[in-house]
Protein backbone atom coordinates (compact mmCIF):
# COMPACT_ATOMS: atom_id res chain seq x y z
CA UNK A 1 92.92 -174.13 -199.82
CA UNK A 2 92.15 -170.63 -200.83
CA UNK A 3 94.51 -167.61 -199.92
CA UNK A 4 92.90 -165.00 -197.34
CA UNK A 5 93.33 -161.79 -197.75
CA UNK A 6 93.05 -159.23 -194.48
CA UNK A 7 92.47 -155.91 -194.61
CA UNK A 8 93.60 -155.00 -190.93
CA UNK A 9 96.39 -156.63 -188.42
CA UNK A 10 93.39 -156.86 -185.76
CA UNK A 11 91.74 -159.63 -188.03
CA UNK A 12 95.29 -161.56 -188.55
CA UNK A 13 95.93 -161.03 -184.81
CA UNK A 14 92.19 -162.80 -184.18
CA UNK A 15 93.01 -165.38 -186.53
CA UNK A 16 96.40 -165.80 -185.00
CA UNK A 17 94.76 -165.94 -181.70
CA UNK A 18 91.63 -168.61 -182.90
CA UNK A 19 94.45 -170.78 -184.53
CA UNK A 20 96.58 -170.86 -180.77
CA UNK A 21 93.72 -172.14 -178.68
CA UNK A 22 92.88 -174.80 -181.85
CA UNK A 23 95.79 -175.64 -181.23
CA UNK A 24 95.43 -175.95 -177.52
CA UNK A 25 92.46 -177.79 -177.80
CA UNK A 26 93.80 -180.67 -179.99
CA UNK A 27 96.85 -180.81 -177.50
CA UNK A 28 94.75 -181.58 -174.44
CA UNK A 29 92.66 -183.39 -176.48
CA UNK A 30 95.50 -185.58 -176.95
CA UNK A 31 97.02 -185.52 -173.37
CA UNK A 32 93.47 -186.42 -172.39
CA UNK A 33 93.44 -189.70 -174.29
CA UNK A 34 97.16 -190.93 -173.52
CA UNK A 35 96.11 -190.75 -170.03
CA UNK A 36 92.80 -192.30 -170.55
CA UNK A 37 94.92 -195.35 -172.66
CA UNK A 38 97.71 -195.38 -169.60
CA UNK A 39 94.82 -195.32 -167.56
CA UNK A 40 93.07 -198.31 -168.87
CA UNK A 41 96.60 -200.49 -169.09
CA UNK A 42 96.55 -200.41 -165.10
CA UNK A 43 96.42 -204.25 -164.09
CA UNK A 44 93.36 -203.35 -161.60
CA UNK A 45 91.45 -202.07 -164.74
CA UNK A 46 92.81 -204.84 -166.85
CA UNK A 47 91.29 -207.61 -164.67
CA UNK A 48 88.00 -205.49 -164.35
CA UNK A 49 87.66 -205.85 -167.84
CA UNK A 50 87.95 -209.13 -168.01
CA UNK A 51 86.00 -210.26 -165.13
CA UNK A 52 83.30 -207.90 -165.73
CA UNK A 53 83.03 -209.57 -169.67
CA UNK A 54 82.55 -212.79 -167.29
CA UNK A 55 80.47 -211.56 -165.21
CA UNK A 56 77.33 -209.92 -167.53
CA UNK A 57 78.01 -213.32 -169.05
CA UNK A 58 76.42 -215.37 -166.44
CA UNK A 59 72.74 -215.40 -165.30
CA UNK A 60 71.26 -216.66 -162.46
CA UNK A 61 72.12 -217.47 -159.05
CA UNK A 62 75.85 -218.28 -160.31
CA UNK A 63 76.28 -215.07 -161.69
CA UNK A 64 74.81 -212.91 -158.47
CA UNK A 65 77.46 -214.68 -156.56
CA UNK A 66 79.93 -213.47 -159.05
CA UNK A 67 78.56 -209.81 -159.22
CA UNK A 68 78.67 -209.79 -155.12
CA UNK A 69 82.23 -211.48 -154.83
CA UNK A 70 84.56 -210.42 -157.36
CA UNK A 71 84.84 -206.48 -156.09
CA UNK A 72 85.90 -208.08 -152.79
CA UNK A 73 87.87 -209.92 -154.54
CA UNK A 74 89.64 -207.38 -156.65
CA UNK A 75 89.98 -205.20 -153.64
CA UNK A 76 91.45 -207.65 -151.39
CA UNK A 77 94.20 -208.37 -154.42
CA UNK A 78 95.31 -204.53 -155.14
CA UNK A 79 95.35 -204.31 -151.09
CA UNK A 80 97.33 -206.76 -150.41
CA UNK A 81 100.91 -206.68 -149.27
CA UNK A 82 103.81 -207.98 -151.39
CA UNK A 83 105.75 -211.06 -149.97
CA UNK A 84 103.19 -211.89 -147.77
């Protein structure tokens, strides 16, 4: 990496100031994806994922039934009440 030379304050002040909001950007970049990742950990995601590999799986008449029931299923699990 080659040494820069300034000739003025106001151009290490800019570069100062450029290198802050890189750094800014790689930190919500970052915040961005660990909530994306916590995000996709949620159980109601989880099982999504799994049914929905299922689901583009099957074909026919089978698999419509599938497509049409598991949201209504899903929903009626995550709104459910505990103990019940």
């Amino acid at each position: 990496m080659a040494t820069k030379k300034y000739s003025s304050y106001a151009q290490i002040d800019r570069e100062l100031e450029i290198l802050k909001i890189e750094k800014e950007i790689s930190y919500q970049k970052l915040v961005l994806s660990i909530q994306v990742t916590k995000d996709s950990f949620a159980p109601k995601n989880i099982a999504r994922g799994l049914l929905g590999s299922f689901k583009t799986s099957l074909e026919g008449s089978y698999g419509t039934i599938l497509n049409i029931a598991i949201p209504f299923i899903l929903k009626w699990i995550t709104n459910r009440k505990r103990g019940c």
